[in-house]
C-alpha atoms as a PDB file:
ATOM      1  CA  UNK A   1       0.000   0.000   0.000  1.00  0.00           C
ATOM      2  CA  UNK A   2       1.555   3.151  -0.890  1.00  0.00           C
ATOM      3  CA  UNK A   3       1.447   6.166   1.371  1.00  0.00           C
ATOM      4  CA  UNK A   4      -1.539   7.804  -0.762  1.00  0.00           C
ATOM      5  CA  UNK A   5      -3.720   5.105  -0.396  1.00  0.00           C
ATOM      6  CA  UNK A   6      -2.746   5.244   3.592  1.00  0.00           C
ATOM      7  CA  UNK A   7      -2.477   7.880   4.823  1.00  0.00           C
ATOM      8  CA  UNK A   8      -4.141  10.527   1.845  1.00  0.00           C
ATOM      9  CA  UNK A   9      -7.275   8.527   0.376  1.00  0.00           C
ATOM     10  CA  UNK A  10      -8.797   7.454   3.582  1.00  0.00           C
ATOM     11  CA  UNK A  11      -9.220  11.343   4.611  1.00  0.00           C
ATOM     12  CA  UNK A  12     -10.745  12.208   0.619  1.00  0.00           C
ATOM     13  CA  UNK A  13     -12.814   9.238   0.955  1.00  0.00           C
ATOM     14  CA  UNK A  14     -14.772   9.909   4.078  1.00  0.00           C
ATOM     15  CA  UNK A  15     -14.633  13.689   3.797  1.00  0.00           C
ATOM     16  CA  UNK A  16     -16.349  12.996   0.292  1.00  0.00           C
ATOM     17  CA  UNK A  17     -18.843  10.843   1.754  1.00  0.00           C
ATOM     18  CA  UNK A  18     -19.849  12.685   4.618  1.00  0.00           C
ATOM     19  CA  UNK A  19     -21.053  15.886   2.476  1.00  0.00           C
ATOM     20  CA  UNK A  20     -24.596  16.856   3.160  1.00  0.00           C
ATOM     21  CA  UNK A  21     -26.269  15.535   0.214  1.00  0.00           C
ATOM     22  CA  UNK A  22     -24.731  11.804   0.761  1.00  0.00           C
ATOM     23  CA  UNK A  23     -25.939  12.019   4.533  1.00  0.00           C
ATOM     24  CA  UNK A  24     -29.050  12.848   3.496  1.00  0.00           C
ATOM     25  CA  UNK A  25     -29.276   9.725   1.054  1.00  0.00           C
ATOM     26  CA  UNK A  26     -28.207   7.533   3.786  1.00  0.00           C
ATOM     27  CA  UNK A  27     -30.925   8.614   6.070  1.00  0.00           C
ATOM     28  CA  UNK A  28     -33.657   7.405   3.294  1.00  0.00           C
ATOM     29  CA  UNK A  29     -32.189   3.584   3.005  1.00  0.00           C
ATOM     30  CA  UNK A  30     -30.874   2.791   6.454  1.00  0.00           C
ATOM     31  CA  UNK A  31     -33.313   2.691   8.796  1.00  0.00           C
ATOM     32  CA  UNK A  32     -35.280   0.304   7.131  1.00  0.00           C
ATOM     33  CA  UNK A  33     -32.216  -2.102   8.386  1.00  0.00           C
ATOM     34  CA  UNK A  34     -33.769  -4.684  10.280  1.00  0.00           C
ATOM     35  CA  UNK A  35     -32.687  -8.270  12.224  1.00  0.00           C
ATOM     36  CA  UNK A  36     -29.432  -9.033  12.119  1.00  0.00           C
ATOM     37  CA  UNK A  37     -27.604  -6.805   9.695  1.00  0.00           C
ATOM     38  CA  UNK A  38     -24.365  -7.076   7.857  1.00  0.00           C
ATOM     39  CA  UNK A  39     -23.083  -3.599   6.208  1.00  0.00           C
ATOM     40  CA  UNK A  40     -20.455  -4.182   3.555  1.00  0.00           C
ATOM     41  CA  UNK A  41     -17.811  -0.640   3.262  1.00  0.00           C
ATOM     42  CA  UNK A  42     -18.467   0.514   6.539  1.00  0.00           C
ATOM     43  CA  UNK A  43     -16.341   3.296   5.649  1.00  0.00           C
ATOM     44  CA  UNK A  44     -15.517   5.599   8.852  1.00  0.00           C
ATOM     45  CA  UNK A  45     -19.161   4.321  10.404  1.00  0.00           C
ATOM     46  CA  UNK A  46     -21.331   7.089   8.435  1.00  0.00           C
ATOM     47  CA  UNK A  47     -24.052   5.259   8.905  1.00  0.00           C
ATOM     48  CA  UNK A  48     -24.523   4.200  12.278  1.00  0.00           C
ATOM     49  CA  UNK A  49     -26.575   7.056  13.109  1.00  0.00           C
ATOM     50  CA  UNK A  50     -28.896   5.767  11.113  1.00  0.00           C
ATOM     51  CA  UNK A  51     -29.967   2.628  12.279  1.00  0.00           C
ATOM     52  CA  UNK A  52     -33.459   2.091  14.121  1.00  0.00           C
ATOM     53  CA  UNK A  53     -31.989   0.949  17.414  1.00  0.00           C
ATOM     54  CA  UNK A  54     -35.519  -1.135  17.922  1.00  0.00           C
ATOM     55  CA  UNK A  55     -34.993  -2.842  14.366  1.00  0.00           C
ATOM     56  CA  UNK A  56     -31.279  -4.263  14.925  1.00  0.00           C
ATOM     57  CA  UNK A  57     -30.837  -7.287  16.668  1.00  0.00           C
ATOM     58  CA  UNK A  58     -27.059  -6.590  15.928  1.00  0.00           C
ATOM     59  CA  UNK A  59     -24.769  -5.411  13.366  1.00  0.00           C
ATOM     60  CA  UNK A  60     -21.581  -6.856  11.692  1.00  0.00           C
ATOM     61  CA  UNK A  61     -19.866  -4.397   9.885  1.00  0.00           C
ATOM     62  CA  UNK A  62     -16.914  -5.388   7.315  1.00  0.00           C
ATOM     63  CA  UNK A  63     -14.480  -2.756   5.683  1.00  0.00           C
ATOM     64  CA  UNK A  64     -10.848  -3.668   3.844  1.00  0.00           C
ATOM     65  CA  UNK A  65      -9.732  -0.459   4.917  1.00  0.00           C
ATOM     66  CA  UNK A  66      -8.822  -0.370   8.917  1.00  0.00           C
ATOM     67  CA  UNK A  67      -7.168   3.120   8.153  1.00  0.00           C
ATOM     68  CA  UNK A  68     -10.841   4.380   7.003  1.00  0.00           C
ATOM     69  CA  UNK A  69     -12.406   2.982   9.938  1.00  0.00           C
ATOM     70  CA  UNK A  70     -10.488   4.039  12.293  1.00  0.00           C
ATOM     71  CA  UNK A  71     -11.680   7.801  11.656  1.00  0.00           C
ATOM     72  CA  UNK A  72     -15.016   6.635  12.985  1.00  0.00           C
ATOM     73  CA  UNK A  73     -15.945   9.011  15.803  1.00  0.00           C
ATOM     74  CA  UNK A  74     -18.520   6.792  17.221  1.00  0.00           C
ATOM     75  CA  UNK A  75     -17.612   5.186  21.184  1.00  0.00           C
ATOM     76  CA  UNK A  76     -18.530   1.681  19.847  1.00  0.00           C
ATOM     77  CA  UNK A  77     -19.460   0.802  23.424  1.00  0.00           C
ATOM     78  CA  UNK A  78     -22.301   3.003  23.380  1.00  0.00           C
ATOM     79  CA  UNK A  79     -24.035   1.960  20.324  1.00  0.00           C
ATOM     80  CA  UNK A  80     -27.413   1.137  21.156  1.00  0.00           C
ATOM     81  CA  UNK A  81     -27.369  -2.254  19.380  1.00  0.00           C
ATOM     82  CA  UNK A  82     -24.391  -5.131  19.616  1.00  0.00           C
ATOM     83  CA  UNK A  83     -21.980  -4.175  17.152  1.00  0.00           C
ATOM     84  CA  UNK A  84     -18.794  -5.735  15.375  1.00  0.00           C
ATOM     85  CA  UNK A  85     -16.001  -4.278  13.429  1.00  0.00           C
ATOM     86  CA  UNK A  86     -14.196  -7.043  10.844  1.00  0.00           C
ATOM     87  CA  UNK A  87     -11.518  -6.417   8.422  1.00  0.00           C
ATOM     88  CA  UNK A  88     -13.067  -8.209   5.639  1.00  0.00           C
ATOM     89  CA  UNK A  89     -13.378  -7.502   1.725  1.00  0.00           C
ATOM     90  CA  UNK A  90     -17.110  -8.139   0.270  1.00  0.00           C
ATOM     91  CA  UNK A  91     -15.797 -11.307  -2.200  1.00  0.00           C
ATOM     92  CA  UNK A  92     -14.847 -13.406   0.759  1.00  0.00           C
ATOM     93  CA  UNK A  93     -17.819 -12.498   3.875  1.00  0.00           C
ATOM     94  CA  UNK A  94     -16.363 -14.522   6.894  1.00  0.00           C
ATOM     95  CA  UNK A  95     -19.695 -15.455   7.440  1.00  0.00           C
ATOM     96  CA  UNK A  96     -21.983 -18.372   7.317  1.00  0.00           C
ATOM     97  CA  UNK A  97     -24.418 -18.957   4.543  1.00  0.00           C
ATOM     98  CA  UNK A  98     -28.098 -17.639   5.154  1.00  0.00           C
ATOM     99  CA  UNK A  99     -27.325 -15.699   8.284  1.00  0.00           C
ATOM    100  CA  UNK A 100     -27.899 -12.197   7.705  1.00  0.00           C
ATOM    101  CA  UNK A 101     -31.949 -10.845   7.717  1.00  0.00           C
ATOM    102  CA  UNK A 102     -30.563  -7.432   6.146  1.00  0.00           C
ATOM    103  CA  UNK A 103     -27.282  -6.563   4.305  1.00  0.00           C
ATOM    104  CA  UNK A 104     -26.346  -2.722   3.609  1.00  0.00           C
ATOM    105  CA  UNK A 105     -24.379  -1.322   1.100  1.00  0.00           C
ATOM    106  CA  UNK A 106     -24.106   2.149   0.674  1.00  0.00           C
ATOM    107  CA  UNK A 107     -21.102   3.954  -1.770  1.00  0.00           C
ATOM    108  CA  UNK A 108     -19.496   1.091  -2.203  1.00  0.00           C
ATOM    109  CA  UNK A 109     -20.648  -1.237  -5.413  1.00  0.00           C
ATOM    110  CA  UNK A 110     -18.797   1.790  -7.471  1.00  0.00           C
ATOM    111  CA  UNK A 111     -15.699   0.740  -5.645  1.00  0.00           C
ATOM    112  CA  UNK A 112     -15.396  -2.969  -5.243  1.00  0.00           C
ATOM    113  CA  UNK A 113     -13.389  -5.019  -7.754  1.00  0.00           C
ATOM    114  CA  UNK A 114     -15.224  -7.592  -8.067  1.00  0.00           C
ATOM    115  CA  UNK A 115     -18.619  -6.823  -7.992  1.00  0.00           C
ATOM    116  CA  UNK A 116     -20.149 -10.033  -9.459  1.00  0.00           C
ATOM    117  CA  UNK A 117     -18.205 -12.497  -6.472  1.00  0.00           C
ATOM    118  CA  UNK A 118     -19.142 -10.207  -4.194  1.00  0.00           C
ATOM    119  CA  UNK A 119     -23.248  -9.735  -4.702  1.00  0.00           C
ATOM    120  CA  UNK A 120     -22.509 -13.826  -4.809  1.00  0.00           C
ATOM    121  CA  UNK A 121     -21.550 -13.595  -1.061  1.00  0.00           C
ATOM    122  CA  UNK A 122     -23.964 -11.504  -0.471  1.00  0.00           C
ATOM    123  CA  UNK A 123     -26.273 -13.938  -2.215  1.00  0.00           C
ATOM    124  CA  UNK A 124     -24.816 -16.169  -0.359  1.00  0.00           C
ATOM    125  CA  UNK A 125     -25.049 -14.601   3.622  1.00  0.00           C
ATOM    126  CA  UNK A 126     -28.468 -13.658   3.437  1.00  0.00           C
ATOM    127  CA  UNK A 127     -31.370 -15.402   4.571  1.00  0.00           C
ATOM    128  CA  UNK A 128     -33.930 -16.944   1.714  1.00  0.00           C
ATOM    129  CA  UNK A 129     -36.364 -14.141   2.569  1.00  0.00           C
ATOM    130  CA  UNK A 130     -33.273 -11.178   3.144  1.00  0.00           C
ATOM    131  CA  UNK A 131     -33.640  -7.712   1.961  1.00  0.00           C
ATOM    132  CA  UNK A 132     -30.218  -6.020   0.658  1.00  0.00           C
ATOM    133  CA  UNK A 133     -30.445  -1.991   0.873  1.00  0.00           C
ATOM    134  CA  UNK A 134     -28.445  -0.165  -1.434  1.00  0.00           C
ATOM    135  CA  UNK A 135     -27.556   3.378  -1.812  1.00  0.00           C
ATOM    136  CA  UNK A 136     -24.948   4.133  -4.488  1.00  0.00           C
ATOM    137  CA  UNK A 137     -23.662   6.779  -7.445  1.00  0.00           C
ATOM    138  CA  UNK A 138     -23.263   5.522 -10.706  1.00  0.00           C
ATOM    139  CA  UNK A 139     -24.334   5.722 -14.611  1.00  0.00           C
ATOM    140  CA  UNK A 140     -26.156   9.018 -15.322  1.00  0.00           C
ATOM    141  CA  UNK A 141     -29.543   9.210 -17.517  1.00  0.00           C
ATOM    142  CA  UNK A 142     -27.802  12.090 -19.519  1.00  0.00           C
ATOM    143  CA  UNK A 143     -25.956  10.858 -22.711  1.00  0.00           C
ATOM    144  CA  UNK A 144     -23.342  14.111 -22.139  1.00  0.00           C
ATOM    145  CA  UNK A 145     -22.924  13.618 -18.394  1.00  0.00           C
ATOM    146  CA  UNK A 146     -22.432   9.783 -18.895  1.00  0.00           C
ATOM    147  CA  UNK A 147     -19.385  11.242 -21.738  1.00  0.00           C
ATOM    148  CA  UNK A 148     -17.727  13.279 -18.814  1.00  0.00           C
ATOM    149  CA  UNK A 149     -18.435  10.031 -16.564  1.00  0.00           C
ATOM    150  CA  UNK A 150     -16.505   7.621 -19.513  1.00  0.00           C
ATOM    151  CA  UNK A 151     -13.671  10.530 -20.146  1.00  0.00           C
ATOM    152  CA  UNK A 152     -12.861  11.094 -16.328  1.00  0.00           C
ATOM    153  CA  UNK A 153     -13.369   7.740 -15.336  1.00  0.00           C
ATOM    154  CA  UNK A 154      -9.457   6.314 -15.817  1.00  0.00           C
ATOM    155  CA  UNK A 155      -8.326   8.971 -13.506  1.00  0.00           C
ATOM    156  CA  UNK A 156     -10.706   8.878 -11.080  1.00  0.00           C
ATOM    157  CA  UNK A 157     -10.685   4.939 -10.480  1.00  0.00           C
ATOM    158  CA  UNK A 158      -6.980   5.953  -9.538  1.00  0.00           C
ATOM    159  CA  UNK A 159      -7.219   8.699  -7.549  1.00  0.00           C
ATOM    160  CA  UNK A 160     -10.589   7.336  -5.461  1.00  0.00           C
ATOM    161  CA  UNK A 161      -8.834   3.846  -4.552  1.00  0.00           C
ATOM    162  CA  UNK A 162     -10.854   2.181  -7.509  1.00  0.00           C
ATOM    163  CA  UNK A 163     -14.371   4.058  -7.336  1.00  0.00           C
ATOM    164  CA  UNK A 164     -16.231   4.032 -10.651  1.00  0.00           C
ATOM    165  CA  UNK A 165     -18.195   7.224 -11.678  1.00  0.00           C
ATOM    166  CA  UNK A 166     -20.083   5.184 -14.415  1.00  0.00           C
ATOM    167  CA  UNK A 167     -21.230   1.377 -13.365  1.00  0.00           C
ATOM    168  CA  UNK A 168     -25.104   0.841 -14.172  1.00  0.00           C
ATOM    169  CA  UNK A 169     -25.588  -0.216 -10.120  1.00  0.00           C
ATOM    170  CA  UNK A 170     -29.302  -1.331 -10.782  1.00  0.00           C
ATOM    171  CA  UNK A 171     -28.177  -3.569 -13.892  1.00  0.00           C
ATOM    172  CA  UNK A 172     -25.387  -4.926 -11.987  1.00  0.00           C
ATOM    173  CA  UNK A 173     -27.680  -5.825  -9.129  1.00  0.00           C
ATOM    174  CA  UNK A 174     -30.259  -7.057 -11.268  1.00  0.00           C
ATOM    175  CA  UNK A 175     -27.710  -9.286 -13.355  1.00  0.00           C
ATOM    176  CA  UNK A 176     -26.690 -10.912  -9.609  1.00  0.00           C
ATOM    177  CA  UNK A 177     -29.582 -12.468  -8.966  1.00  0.00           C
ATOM    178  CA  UNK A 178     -31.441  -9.913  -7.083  1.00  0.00           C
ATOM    179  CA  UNK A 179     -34.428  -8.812  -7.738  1.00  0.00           C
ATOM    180  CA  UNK A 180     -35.313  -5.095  -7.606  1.00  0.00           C
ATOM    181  CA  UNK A 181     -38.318  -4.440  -5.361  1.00  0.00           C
ATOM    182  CA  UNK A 182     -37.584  -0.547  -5.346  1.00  0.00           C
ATOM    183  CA  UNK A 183     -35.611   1.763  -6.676  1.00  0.00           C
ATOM    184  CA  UNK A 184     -35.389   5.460  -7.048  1.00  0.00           C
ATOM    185  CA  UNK A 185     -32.575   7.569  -8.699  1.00  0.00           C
ATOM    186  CA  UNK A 186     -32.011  11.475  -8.994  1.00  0.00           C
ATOM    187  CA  UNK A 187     -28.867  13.842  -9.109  1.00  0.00           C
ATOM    188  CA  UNK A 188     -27.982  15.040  -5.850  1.00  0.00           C
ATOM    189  CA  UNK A 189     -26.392  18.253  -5.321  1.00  0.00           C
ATOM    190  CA  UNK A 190     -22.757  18.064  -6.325  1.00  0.00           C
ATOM    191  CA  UNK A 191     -20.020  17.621  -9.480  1.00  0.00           C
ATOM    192  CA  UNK A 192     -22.942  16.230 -12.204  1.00  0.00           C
ATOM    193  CA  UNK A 193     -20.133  13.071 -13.416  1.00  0.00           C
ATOM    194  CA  UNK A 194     -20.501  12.021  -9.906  1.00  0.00           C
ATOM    195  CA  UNK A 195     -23.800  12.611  -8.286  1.00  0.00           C
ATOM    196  CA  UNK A 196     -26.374  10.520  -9.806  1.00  0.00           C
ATOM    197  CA  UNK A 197     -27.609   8.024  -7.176  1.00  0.00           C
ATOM    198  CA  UNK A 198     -29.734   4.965  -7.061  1.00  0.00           C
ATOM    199  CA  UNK A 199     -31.272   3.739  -3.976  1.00  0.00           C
ATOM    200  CA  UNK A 200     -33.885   1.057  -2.948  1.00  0.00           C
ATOM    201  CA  UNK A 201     -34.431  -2.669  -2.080  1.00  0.00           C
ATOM    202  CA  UNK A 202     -33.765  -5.997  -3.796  1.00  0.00           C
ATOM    203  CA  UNK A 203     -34.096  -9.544  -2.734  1.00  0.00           C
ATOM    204  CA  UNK A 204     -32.912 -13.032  -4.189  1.00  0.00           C
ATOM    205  CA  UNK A 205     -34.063 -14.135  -7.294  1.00  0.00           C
END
């Protein structure tokens, strides 16, 4: 790892996420979190705040990136739900098959190598009757903003520790073997290439 991705990247990565417009995106998908819960790039803990402390039996939260988490500014011991912290990338879970009622994953999908093992472990973790919440950027509508998106896109995957301004996150899902229950998109406020965002629900297929 070199010192960028760190010491620099961790710092652009969760200042980026924690702008308004991204906090207000995660309030929409993540308190309808419910059982036990598995949230894949927990990032610094953005989200945590969001949970429905009467919904979550407990949460396991997995992140590659100790040096991301560990800007979290939560006192883990006072979470209002059992919590746990893993080290973990998405395409290997250390967890057992069906065991999750919810799994999370929020600015993430653009980000992840691998995209089709991991929504296979995800597949995998959840429970036959498992929601999986989702809240990411990706593809724009517009056929000039999705240009920018294919122009930029080389540097940006370098400079954002692989994030992708321009995957199609509802046709990746879909092609998984989830099925899309709901979904809603929009720009948010921000840089256009980067701030078109899907949300909603999808279960196995």
């Amino acid at each position: 790892m070199n010192l960028y991705n760190k010491y620099v990247l961790p710092k652009v990565i969760n200042w980026a996420c924690s702008q308004k417009p991204n906090m207000i995106q995660r309030a929409k998908i993540i308190p309808q979190a419910q059982g036990t819960v598995l949230e894949i790039g927990v990032g610094s803990g953005l989200n945590l705040p969001f949970y429905d402390k009467a919904r979550i039996k407990h949460l396991t939260a997995i992140d590659p990136s100790v040096e991301t988490w560990d800007k979290n500014k939560f006192d883990i011991q006072k979470l209002p739900f059992n919590f746990e912290f893993i080290k973990a990338y998405a395409e290997a879970i250390p967890a057992d098959n069906n065991c999750f009622d919810t799994v999370v994953i929020t600015y993430a999908l653009c980000t992840i190598p691998d995209t089709e093992k991991a929504l296979e472990e995800i597949r995998r973790v959840l429970k036959p009757n498992g929601k999986l919440l989702f809240c990411e950027h990706g593809k724009a509508p517009d056929l000039a903003v999705q240009k920018w998106q294919n122009n930029i896109n080389p540097l940006w995957k370098r400079l954002g520790g692989g994030c992708h301004l321009n995957k199609d996150i509802p046709l990746i899902i879909k092609q998984n073997g989830f099925n899309i229950k709901k979904l809603d998109a929009m720009y948010i406020p921000g840089w256009k290439p980067a701030s078109f965002n899907y949300w909603g629900t999808a279960e196995i297929g």
